[in-house]
Protein backbone atom coordinates (compact mmCIF):
# COMPACT_ATOMS: atom_id res chain seq x y z
CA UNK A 1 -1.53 20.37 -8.22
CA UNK A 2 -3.68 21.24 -5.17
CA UNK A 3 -0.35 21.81 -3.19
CA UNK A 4 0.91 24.21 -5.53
CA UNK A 5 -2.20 26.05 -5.92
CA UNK A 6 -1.76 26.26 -2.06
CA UNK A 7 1.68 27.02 -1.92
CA UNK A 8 1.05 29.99 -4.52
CA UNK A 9 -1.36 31.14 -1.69
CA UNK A 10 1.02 31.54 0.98
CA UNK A 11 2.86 34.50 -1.36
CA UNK A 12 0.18 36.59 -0.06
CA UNK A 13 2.12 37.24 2.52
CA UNK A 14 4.89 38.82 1.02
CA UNK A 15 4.82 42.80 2.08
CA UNK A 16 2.95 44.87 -0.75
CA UNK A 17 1.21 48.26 -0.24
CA UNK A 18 -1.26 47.02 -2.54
CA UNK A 19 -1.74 44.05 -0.20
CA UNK A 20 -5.22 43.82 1.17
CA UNK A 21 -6.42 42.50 4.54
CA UNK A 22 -8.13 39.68 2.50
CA UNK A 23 -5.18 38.65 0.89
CA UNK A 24 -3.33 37.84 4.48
CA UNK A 25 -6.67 36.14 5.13
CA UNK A 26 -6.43 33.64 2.12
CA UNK A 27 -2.96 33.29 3.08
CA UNK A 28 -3.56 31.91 6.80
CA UNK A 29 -6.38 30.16 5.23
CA UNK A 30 -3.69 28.43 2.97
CA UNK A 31 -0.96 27.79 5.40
CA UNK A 32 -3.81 25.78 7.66
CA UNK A 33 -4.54 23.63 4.16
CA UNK A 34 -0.83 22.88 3.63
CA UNK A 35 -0.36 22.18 7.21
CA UNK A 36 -3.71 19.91 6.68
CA UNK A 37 -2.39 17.76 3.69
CA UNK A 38 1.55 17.79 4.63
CA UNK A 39 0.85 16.88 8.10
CA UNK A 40 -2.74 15.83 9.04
CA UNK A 41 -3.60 13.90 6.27
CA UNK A 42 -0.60 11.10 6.63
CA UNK A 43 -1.28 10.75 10.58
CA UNK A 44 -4.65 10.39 9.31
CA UNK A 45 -3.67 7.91 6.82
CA UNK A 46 -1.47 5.91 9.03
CA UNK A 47 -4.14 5.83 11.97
CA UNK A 48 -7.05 4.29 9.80
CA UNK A 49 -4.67 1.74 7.68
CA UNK A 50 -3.61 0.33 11.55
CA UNK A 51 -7.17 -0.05 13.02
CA UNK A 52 -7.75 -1.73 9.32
CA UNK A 53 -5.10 -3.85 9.59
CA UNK A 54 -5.96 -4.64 13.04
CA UNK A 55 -9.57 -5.46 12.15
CA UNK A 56 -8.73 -7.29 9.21
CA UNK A 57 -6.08 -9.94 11.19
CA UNK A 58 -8.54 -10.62 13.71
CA UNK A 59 -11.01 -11.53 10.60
CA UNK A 60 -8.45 -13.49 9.22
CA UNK A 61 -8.14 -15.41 12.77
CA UNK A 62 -11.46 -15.98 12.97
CA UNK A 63 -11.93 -17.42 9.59
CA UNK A 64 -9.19 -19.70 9.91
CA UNK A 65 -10.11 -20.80 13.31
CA UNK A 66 -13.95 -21.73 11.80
CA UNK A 67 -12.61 -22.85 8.10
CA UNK A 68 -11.18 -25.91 7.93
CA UNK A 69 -9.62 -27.61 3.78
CA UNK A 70 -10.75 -30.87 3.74
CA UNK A 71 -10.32 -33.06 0.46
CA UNK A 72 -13.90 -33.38 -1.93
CA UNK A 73 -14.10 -36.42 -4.38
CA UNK A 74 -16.25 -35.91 -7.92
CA UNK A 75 -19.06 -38.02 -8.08
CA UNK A 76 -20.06 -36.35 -12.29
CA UNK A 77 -19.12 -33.32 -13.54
CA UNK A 78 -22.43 -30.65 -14.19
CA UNK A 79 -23.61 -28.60 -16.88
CA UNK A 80 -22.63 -25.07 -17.31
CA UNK A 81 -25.12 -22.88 -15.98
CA UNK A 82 -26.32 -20.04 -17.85
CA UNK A 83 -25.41 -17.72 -14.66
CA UNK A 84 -21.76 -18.88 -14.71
CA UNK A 85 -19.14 -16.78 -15.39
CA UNK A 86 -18.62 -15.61 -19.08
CA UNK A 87 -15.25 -17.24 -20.18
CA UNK A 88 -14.76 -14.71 -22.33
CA UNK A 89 -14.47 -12.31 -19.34
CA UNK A 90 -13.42 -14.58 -16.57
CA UNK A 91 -10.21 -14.64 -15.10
CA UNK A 92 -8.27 -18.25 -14.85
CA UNK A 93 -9.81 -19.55 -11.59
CA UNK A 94 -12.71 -18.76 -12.89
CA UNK A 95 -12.58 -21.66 -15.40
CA UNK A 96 -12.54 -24.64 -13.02
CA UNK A 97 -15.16 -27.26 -13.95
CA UNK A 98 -18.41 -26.72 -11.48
CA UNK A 99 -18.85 -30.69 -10.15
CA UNK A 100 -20.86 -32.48 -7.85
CA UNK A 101 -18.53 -33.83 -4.89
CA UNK A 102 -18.81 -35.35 -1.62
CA UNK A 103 -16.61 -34.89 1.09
CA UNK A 104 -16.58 -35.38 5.33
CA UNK A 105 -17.25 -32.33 7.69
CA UNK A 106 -15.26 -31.90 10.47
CA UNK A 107 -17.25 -33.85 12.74
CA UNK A 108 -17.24 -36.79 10.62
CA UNK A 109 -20.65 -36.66 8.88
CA UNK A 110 -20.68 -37.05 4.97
CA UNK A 111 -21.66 -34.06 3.18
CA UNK A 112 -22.33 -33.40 -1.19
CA UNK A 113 -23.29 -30.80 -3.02
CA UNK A 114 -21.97 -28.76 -6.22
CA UNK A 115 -18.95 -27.04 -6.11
CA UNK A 116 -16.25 -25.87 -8.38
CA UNK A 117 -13.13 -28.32 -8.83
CA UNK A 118 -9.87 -27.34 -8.73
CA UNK A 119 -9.19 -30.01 -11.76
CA UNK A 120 -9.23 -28.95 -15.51
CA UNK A 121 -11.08 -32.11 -16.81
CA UNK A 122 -12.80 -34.01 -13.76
CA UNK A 123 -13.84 -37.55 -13.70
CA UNK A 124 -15.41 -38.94 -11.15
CA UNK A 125 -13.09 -39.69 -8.12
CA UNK A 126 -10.44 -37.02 -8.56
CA UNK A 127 -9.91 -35.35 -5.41
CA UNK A 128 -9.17 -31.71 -4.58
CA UNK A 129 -9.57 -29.38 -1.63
CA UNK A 130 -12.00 -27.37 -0.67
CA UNK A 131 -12.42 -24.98 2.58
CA UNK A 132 -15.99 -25.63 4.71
CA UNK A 133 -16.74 -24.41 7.50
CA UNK A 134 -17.21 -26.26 10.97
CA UNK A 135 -20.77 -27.80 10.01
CA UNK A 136 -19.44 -28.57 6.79
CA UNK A 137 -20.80 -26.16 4.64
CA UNK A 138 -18.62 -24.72 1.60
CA UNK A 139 -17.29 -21.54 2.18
CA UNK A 140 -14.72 -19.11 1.17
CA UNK A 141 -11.27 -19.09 1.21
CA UNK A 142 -9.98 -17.33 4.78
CA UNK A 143 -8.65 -13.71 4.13
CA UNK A 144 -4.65 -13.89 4.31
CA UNK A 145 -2.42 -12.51 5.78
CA UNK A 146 -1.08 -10.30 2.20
CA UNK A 147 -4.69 -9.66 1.10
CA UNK A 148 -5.65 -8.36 4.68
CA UNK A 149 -2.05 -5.84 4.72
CA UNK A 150 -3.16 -4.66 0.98
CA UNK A 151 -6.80 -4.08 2.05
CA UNK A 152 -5.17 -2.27 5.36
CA UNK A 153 -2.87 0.07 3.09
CA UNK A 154 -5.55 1.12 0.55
CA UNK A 155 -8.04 1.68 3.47
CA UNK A 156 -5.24 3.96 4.90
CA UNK A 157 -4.19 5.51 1.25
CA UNK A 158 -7.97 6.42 0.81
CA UNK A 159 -8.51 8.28 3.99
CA UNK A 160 -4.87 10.09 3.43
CA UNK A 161 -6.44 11.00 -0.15
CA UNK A 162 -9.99 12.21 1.42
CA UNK A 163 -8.32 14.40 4.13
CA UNK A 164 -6.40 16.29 1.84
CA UNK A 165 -9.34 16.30 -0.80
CA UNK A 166 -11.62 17.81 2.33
CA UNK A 167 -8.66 20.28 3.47
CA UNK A 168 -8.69 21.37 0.10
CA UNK A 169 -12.10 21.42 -0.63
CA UNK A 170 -12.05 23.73 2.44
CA UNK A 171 -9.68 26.44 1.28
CA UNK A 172 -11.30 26.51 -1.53
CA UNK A 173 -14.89 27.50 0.03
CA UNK A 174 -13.44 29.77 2.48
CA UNK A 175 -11.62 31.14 -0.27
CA UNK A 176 -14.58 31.81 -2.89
CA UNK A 177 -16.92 33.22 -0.24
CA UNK A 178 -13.88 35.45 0.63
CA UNK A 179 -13.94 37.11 -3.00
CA UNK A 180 -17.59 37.20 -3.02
CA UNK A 181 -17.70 39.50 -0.25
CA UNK A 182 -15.23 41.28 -1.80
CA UNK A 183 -16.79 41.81 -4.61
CA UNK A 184 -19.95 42.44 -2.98
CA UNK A 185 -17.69 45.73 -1.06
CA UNK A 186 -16.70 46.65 -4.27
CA UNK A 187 -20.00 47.21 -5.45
CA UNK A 188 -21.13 49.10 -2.27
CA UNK A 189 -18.29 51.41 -3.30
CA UNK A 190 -18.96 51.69 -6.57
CA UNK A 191 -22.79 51.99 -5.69
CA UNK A 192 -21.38 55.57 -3.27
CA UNK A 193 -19.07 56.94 -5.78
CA UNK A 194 -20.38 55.90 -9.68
CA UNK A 195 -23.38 58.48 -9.61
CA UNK A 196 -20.49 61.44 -9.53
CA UNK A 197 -18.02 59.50 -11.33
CA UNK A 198 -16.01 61.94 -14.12
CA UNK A 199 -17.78 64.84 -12.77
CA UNK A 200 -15.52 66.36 -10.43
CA UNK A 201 -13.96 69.27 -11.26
CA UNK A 202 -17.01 70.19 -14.34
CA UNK A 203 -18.76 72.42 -12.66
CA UNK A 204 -22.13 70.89 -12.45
């Protein structure tokens, strides 16, 4: 919609005696908004998903260099707590059963704690994996390598979307304080001529 309301400004330029200097003006000011989205706003888009991309694979390095999965063994399963997730709302993963577990850090020390199993009913000494990081802490997941390249193309999407919005946005300003001082020269002429409107040619 925004390109077409630009495109229809480029018409300006078609020859017209009625055509006013303004209405070249609005037309240039188009072209530069077209030229903007159609051109700018892509490179734009392209430039920013890259240094995401970038940014995000050397995340994704790090994590996995300081992550490690190592396997966790249920000593009981815990209560619920209140602050869990709702199951009404949650999404599958959500539902694993939150346990206490012990498992070895990298360096060979014996860590415990609570931590959600990936088991539907645990009992104690199931096993499952779990990612800590090199002291042995829990931790997150590492970012992957699809997750990072979706992050990378709606970081580049987004600042496609926001150049064109601001090139638009733009045209738009230039354009509205363009009719306002047109307007504001049409009453200055009407302010000069309206006292003797209709009274030419009556004799008074």
């Amino acid at each position: 919609m925004r390109t077409v309301r630009v495109i229809t400004g480029l018409w300006r330029w078609r020859r017209n005696p009625l055509r006013r200097a303004t209405d070249l003006a609005e037309a240039w000011v188009a072209l530069a908004a077209l030229v903007l989205m159609v051109c700018v706003a892509p490179v734009v888009g392209v430039l920013v998903g890259t240094a995401a991309d970038d940014a995000l694979r050397r995340s994704a390095r790090d994590q996995r260099a300081a992550r490690h999965q190592v396997t966790a063994t249920v000593v009981r399963e815990l209560d619920r707590s209140p602050l869990d997730v709702d199951p009404e709302t949650a999404v599958a993963g959500d539902l694993r059963s939150r346990v206490l577990a012990e498992w070895a850090a990298p360096d060979g020390s014996r860590r415990h704690g609570p931590v959600l199993a990936g088991v539907d009913t645990p009992h104690p000494g199931d096993r499952f994996r779990i990612w800590t990081d090199e002291h042995g802490r829990t931790a997150a997941r590492p970012l992957d390598a699809a997750t990072a390249a979706t992050h990378a193309v709606l970081a580049g999407t987004g600042a496609a979307l926001a150049t064109a919005a601001l090139a638009e946005g733009a045209r738009r300003l230039v354009v509205w304080r363009m009719v306002r001082r047109r307007y504001a020269r049409l009453d200055q002429a009407w302010d000069r001529v309206g006292p003797d409107w209709g009274r030419t040619g009556t004799g008074s």
